[in-house]
N, C-alpha and C. Protein backbone atom coordinates (compact mmCIF):
# COMPACT_ATOMS: atom_id res chain seq x y z
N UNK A 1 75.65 76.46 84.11
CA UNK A 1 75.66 77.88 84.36
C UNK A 1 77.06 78.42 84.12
N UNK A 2 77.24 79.26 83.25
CA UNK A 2 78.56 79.86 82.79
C UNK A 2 78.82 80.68 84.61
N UNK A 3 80.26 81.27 84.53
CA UNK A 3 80.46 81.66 85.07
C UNK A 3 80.93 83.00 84.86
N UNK A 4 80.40 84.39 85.80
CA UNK A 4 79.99 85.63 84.53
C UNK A 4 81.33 86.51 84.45
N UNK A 5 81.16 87.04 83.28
CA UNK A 5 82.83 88.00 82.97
C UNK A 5 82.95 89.04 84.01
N UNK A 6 84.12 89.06 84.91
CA UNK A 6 85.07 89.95 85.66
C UNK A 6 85.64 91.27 84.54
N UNK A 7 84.99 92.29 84.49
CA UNK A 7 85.77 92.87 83.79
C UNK A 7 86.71 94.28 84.30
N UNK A 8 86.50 94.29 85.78
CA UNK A 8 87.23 95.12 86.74
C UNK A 8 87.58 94.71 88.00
N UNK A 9 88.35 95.26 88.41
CA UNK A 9 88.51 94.46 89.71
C UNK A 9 87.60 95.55 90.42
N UNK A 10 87.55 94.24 91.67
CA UNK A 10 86.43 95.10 92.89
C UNK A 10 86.38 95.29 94.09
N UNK A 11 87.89 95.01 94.67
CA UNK A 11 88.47 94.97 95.81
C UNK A 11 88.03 93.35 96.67
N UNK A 12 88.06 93.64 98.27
CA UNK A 12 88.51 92.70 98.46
C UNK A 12 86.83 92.02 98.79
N UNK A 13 86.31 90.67 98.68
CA UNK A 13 84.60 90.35 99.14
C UNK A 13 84.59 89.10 99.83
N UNK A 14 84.38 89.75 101.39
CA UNK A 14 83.87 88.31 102.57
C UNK A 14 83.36 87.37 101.70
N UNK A 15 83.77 85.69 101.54
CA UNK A 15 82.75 84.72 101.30
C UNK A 15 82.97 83.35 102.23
N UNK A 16 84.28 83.36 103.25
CA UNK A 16 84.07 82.02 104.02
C UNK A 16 84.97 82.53 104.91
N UNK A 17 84.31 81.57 106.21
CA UNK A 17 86.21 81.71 106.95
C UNK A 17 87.67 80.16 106.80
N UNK A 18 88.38 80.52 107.28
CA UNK A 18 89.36 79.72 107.08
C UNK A 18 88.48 77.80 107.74
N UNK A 19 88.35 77.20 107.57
CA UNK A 19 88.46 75.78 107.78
C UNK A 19 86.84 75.63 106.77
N UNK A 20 86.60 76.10 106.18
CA UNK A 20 85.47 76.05 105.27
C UNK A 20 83.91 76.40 106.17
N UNK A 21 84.29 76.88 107.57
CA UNK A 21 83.13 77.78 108.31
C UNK A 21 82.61 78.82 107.26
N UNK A 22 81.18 79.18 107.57
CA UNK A 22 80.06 79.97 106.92
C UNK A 22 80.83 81.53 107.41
N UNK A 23 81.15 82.53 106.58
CA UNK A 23 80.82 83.90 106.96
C UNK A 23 79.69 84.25 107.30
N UNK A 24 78.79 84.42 108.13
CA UNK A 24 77.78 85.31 108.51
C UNK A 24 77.35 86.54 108.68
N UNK A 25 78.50 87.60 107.55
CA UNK A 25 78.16 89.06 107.51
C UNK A 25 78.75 89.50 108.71
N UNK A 26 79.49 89.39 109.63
CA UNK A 26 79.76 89.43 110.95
C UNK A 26 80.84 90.91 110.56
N UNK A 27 80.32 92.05 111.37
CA UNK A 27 81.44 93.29 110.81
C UNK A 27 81.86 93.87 112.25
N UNK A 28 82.27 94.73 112.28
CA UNK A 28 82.50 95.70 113.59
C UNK A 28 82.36 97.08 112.85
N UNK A 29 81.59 98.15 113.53
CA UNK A 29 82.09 99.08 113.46
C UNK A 29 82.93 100.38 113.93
N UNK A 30 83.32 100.87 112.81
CA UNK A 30 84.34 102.05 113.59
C UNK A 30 84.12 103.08 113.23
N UNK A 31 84.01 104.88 113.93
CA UNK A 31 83.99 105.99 113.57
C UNK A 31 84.51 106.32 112.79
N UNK A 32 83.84 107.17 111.91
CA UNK A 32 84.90 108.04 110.38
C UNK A 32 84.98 109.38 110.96
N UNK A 33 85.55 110.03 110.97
CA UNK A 33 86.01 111.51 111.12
C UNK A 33 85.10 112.52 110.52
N UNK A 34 84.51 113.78 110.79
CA UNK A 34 83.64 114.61 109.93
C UNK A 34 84.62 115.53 109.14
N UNK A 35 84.17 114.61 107.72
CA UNK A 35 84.95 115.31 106.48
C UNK A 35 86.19 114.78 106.24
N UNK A 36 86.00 113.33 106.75
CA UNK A 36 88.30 112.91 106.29
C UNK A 36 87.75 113.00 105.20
N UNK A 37 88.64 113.48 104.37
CA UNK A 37 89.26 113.86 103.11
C UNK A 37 89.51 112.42 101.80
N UNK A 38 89.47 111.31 102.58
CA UNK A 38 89.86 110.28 101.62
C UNK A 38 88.89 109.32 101.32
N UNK A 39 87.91 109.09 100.17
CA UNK A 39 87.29 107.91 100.19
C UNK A 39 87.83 106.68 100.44
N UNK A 40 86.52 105.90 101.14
CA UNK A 40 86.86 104.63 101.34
C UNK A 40 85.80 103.97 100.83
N UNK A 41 85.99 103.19 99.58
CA UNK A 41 85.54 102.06 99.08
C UNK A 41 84.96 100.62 99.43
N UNK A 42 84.08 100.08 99.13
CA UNK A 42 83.49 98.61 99.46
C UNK A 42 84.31 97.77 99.18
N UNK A 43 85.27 97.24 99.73
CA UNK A 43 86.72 95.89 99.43
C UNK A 43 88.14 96.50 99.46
N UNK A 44 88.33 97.96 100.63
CA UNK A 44 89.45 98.64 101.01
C UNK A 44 89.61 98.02 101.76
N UNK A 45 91.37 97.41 102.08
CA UNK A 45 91.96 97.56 103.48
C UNK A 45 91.96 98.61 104.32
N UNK A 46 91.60 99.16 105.08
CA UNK A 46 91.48 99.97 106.37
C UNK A 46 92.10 99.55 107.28
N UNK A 47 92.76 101.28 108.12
CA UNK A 47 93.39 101.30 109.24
C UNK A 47 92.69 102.20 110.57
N UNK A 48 93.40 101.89 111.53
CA UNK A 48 92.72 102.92 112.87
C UNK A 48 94.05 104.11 112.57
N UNK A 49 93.27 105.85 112.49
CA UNK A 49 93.64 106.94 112.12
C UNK A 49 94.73 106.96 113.17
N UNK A 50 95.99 108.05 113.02
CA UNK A 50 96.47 108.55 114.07
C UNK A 50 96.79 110.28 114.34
N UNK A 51 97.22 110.72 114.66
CA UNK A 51 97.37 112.40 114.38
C UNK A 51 96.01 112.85 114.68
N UNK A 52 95.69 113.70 113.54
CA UNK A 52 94.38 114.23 113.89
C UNK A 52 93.42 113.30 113.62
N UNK A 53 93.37 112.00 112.86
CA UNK A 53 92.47 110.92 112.37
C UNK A 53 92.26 110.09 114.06
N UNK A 54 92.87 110.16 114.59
CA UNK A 54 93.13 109.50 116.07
C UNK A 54 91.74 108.30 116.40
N UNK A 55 91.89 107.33 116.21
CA UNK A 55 90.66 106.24 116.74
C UNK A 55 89.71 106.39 115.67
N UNK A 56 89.79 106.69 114.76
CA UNK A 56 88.66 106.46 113.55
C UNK A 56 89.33 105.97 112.33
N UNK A 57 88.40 105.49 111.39
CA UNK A 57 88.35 104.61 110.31
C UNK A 57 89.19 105.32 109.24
N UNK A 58 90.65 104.98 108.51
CA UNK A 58 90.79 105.92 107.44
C UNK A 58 91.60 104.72 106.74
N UNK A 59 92.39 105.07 105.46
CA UNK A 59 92.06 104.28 104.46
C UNK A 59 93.97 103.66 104.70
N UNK A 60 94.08 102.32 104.55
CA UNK A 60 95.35 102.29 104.97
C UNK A 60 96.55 102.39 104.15
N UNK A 61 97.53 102.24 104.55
CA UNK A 61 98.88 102.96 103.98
C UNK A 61 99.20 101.23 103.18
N UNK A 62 99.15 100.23 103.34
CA UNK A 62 99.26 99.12 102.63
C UNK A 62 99.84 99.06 101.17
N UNK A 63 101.19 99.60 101.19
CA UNK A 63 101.78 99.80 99.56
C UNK A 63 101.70 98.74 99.10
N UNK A 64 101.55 98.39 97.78
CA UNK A 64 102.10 97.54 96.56
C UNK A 64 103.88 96.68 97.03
N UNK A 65 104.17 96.25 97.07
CA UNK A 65 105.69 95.07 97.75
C UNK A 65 105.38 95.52 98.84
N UNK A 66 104.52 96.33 99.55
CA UNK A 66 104.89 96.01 101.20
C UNK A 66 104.86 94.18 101.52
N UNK A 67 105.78 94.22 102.16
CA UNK A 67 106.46 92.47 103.23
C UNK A 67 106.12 93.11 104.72
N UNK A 68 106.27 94.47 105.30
CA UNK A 68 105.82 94.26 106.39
C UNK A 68 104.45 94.62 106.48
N UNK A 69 104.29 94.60 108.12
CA UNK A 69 102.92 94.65 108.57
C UNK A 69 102.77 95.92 108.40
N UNK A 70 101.63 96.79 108.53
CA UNK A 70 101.31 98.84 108.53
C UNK A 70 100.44 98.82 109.53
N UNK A 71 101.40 99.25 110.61
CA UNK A 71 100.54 99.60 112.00
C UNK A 71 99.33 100.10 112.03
N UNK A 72 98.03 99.62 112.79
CA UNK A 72 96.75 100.35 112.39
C UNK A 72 96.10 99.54 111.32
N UNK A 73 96.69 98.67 110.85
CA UNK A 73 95.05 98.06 109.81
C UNK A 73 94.28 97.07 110.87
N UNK A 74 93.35 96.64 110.18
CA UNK A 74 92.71 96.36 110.72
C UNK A 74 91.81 95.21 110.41
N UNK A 75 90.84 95.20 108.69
CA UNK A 75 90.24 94.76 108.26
C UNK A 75 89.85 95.33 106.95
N UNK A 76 88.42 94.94 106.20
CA UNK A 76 88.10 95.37 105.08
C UNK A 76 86.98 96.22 104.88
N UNK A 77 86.93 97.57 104.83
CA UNK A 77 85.66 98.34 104.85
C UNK A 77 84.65 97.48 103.53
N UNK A 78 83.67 97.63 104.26
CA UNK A 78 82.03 97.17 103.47
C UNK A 78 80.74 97.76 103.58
N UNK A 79 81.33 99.23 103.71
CA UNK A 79 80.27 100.09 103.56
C UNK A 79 80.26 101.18 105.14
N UNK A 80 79.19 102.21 105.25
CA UNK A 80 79.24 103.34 105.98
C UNK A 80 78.10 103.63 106.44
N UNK A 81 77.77 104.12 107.20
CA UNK A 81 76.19 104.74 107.98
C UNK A 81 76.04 106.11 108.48
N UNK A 82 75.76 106.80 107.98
CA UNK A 82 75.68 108.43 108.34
C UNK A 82 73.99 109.06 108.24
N UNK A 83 74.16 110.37 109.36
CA UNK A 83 73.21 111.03 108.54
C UNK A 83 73.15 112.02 108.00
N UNK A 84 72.29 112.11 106.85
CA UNK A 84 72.27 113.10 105.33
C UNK A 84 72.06 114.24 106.42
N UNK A 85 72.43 115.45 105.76
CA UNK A 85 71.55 116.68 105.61
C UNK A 85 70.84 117.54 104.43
N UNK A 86 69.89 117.54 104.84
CA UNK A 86 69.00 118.60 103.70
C UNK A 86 68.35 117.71 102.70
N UNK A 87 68.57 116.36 103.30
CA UNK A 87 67.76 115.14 102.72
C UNK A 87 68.13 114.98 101.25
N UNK A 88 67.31 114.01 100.80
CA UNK A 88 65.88 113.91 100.94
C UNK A 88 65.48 112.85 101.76
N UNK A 89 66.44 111.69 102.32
CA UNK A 89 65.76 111.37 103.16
C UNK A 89 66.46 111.40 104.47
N UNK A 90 65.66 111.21 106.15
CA UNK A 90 66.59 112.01 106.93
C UNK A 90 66.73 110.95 107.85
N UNK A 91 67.26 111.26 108.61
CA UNK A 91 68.32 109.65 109.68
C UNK A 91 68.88 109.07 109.10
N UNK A 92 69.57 107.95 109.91
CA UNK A 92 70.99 107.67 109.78
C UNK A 92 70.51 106.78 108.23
N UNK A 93 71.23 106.62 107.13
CA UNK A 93 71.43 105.52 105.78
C UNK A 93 73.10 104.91 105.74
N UNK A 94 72.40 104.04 105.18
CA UNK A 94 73.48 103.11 104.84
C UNK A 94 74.05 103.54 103.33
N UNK A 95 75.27 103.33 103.40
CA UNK A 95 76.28 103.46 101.83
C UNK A 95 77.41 102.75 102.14
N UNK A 96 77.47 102.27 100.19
CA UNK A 96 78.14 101.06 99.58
C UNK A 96 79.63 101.68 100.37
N UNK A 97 79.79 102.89 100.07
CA UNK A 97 80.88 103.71 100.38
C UNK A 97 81.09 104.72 100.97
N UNK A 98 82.57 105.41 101.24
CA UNK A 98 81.94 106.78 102.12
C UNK A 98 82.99 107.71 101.35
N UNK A 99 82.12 108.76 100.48
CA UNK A 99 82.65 109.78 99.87
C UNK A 99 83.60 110.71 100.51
N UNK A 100 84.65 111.01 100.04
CA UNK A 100 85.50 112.13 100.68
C UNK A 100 84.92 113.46 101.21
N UNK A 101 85.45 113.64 102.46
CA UNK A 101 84.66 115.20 102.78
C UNK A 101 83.20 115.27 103.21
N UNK A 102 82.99 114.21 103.07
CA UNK A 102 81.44 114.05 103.70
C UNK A 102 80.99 114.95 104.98
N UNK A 103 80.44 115.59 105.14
CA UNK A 103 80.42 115.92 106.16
C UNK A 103 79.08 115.55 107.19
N UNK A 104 79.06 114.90 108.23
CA UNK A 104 78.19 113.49 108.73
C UNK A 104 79.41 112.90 110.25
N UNK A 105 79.23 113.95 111.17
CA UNK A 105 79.49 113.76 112.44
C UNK A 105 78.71 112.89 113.41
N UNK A 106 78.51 111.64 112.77
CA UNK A 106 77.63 110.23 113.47
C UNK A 106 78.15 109.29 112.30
N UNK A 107 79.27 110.10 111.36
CA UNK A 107 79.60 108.71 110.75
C UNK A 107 80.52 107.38 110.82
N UNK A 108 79.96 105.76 110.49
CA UNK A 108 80.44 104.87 111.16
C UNK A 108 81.08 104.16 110.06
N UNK A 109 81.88 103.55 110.10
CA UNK A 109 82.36 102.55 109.27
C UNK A 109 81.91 100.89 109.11
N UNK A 110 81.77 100.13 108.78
CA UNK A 110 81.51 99.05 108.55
C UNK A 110 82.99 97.73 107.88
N UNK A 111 83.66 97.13 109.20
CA UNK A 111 84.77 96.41 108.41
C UNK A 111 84.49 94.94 109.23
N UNK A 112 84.84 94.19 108.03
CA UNK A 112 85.19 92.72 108.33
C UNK A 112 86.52 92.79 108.72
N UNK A 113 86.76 92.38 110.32
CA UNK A 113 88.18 92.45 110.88
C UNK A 113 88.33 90.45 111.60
N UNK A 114 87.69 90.11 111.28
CA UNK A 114 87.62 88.49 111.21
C UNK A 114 88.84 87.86 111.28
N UNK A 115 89.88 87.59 111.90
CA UNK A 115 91.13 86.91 111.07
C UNK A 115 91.56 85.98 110.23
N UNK A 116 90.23 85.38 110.73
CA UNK A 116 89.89 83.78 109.63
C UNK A 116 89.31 83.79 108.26
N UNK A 117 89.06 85.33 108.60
CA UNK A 117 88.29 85.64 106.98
C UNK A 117 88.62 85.12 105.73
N UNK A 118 88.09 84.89 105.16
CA UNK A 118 88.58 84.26 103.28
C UNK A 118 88.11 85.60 102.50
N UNK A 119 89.19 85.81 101.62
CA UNK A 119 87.88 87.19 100.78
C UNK A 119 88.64 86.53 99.30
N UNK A 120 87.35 87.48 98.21
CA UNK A 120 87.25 86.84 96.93
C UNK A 120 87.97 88.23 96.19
N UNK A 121 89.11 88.46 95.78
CA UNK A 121 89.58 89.08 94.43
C UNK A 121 89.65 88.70 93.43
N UNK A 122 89.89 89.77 93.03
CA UNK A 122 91.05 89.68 91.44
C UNK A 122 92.73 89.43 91.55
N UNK A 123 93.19 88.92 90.51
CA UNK A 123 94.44 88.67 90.21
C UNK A 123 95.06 90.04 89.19
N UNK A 124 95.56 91.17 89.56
CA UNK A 124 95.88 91.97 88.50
C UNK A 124 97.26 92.11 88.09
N UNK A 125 97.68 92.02 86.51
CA UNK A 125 98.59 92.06 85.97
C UNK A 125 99.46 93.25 86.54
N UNK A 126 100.38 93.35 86.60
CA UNK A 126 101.94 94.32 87.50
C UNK A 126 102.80 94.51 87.01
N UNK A 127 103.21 96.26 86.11
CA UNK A 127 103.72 96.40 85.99
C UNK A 127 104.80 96.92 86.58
N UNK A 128 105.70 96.21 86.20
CA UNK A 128 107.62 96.14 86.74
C UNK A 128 107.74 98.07 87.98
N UNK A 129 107.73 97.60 89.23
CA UNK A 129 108.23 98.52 90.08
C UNK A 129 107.19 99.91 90.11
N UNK A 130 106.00 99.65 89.80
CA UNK A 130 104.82 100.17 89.93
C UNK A 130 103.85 100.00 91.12
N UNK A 131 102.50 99.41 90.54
CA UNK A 131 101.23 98.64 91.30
C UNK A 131 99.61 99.23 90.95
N UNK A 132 99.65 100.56 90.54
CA UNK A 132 98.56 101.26 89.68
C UNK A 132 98.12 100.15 88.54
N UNK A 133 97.79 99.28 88.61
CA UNK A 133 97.44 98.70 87.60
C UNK A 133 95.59 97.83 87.53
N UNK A 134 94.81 98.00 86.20
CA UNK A 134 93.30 97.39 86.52
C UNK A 134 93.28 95.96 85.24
N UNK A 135 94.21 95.40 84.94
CA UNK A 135 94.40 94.78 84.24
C UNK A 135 94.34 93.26 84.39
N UNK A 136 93.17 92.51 84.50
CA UNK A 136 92.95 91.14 85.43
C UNK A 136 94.06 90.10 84.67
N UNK A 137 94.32 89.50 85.35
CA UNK A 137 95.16 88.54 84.95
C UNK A 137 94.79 87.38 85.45
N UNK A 138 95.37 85.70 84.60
CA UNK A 138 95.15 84.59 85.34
C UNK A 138 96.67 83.85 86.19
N UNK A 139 96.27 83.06 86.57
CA UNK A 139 97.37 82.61 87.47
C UNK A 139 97.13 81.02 87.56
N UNK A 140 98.07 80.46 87.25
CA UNK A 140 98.11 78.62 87.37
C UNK A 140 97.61 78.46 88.99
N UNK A 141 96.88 77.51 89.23
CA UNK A 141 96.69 76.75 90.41
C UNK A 141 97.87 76.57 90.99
N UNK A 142 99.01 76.46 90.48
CA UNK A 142 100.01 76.00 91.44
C UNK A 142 100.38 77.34 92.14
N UNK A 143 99.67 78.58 92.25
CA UNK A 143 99.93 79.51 93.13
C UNK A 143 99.21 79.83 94.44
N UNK A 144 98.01 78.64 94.38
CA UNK A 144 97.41 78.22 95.70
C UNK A 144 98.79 77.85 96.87
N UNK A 145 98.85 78.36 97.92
CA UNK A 145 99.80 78.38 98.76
C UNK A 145 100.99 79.48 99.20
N UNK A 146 100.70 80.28 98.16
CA UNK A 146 101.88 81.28 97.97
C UNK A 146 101.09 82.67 98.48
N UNK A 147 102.14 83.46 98.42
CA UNK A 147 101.85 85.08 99.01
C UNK A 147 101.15 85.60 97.51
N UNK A 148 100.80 86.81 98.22
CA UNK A 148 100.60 88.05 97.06
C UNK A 148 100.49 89.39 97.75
N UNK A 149 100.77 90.30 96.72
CA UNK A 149 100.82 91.77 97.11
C UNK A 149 99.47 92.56 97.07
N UNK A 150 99.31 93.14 97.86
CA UNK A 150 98.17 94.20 97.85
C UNK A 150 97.86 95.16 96.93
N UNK A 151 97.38 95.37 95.86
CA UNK A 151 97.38 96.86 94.74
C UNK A 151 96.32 97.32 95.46
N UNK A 152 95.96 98.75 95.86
CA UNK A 152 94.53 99.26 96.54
C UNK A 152 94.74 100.72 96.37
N UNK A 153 94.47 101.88 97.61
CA UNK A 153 94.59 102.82 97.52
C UNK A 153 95.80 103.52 97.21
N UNK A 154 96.51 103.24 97.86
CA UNK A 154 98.08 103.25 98.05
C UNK A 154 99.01 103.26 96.43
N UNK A 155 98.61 102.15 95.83
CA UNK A 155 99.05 101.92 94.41
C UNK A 155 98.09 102.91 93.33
N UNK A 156 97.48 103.91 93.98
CA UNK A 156 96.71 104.50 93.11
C UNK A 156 95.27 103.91 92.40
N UNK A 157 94.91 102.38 92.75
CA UNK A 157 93.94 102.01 92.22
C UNK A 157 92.67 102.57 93.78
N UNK A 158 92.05 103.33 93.40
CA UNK A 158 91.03 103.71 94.49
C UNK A 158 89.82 103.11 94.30
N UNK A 159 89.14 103.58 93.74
CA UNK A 159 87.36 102.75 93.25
C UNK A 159 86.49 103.62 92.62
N UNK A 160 85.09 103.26 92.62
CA UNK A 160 84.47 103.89 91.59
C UNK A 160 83.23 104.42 92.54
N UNK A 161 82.56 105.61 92.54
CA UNK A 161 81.74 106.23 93.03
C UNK A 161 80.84 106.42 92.78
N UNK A 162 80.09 105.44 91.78
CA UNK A 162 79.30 104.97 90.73
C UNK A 162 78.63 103.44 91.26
N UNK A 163 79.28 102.59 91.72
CA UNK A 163 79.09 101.59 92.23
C UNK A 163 79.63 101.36 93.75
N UNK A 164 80.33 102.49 94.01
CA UNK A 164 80.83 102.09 95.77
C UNK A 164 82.24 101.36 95.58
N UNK A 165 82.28 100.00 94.67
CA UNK A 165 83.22 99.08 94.68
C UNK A 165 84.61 99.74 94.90
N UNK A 166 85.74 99.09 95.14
CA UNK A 166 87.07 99.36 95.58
C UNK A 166 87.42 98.57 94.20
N UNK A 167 88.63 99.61 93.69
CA UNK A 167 89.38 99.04 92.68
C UNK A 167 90.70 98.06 92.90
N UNK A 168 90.55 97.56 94.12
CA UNK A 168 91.97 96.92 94.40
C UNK A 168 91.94 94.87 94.27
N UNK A 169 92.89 95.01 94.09
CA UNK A 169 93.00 93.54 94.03
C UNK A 169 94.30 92.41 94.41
N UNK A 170 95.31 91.77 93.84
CA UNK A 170 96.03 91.16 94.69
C UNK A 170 97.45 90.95 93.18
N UNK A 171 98.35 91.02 93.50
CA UNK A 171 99.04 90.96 92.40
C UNK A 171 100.08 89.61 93.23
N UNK A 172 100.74 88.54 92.07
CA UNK A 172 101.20 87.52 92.20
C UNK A 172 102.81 87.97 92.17
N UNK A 173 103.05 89.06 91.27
CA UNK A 173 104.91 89.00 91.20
C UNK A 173 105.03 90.81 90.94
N UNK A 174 105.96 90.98 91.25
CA UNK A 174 106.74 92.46 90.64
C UNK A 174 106.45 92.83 89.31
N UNK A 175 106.51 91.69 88.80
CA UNK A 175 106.18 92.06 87.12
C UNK A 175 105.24 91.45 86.65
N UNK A 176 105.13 92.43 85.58
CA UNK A 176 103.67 91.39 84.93
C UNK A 176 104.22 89.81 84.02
N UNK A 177 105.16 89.75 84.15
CA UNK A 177 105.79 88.21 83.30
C UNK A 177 106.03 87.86 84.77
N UNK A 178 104.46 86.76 85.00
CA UNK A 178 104.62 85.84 86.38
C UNK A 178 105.26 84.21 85.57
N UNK A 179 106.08 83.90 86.90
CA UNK A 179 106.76 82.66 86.81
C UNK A 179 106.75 81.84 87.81
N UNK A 180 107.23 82.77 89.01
CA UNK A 180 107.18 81.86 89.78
C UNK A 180 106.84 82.53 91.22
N UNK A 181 106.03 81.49 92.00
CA UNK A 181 105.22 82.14 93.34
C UNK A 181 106.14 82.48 94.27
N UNK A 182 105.20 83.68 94.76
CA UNK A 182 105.81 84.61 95.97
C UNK A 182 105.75 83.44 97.06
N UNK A 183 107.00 83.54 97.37
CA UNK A 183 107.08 82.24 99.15
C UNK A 183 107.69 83.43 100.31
N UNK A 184 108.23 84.51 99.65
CA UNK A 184 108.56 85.86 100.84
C UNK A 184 107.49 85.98 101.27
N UNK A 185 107.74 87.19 102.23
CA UNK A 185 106.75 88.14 102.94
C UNK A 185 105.59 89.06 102.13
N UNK A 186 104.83 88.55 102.15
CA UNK A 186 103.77 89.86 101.38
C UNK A 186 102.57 88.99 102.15
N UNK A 187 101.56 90.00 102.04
CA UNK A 187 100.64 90.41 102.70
C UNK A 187 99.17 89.34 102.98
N UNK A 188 99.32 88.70 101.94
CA UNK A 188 97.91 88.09 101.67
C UNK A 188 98.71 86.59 101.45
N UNK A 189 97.61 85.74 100.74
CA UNK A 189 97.78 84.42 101.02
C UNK A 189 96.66 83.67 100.21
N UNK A 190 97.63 83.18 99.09
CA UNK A 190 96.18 82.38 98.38
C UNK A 190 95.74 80.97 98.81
N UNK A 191 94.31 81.02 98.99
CA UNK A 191 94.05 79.81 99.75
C UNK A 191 93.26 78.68 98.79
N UNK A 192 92.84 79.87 97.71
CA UNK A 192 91.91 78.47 96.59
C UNK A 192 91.99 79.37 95.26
């Protein structure tokens, strides 16, 4: 069985937890605000709001070289539950994603906040002092062990509203001429 062509990235996707334990879909949810303003995508990092967002789900500040932590994240949105108005169909539905401005005052978020979580990206190519980038790249095995940077909302890669998916993925170096693995501070952590 071939294994099938990646031809975008798709943010971040639950498939194990850390010691080779089963994920079991296991999420929490959290309130979205009526009408925040910012989509949130299927494989976004997410944070808990503050200001007027106060205790609800909004999309997190997680730059491209961030090394520190961004107060308020949390986990990985994987979808939303609201209800429509003016139908066509009525009570609460489920979505891949949750469109900006929605307006849906019962709406919930859906995030894997697991700590043990494993999730499945992309590797995207990085250009020099940027992070906007959808350009998959490969990476030697010998970068199993090392850090990587976050590209997501923040870096301008948002997602597609067509499929729900999150355009973010995980970048290996500052530049796109990778050499040698991140052992600093950054965010993530390649495990396989």
């Amino acid at each position: 069985m071939a294994y099938p062509t990646v031809s975008a990235p798709y943010g971040l996707k639950p498939v194990n937890l850390i010691g080779g334990r089963v994920f079991a879909g296991s999420t929490r949810m959290f309130p979205i605000v009526n009408g925040y303003s910012t989509s949130l995508f299927n494989g976004d990092v997410v944070a808990i709001g503050t200001g007027a967002n106060i205790g609800n789900l909004v999309s997190s500040t997680l730059a491209y070289n961030g090394s520190s932590a961004v107060a308020g994240t949390i986990g990985v949105f994987v979808g939303a539950e609201y209800s429509t108005t003016g139908g066509p169909i009525y009570g609460k539905n489920r979505y891949q994603f949750w469109q900006a401005s929605t307006t849906a005052p019962d709406a919930i978020g859906y995030v894997v906040d697991d700590p043990q979580a494993v999730f499945q990206t992309v590797v995207l190519a990085n250009p020099a002092g940027t992070g906007g980038s959808t350009t998959i790249q490969y990476i030697n095995p010998a970068f199993v062990g090392s850090n990587a940077y976050y590209i997501g909302a923040a870096a301008g890669n948002t997602g597609s509203t067509t499929t729900g998916d999150s355009a973010a993925g995980i970048a290996v170096s500052a530049s796109a001429t990778v050499s040698t693995p991140i052992t600093t501070s950054a965010p993530f952590r390649i495990v396989g």
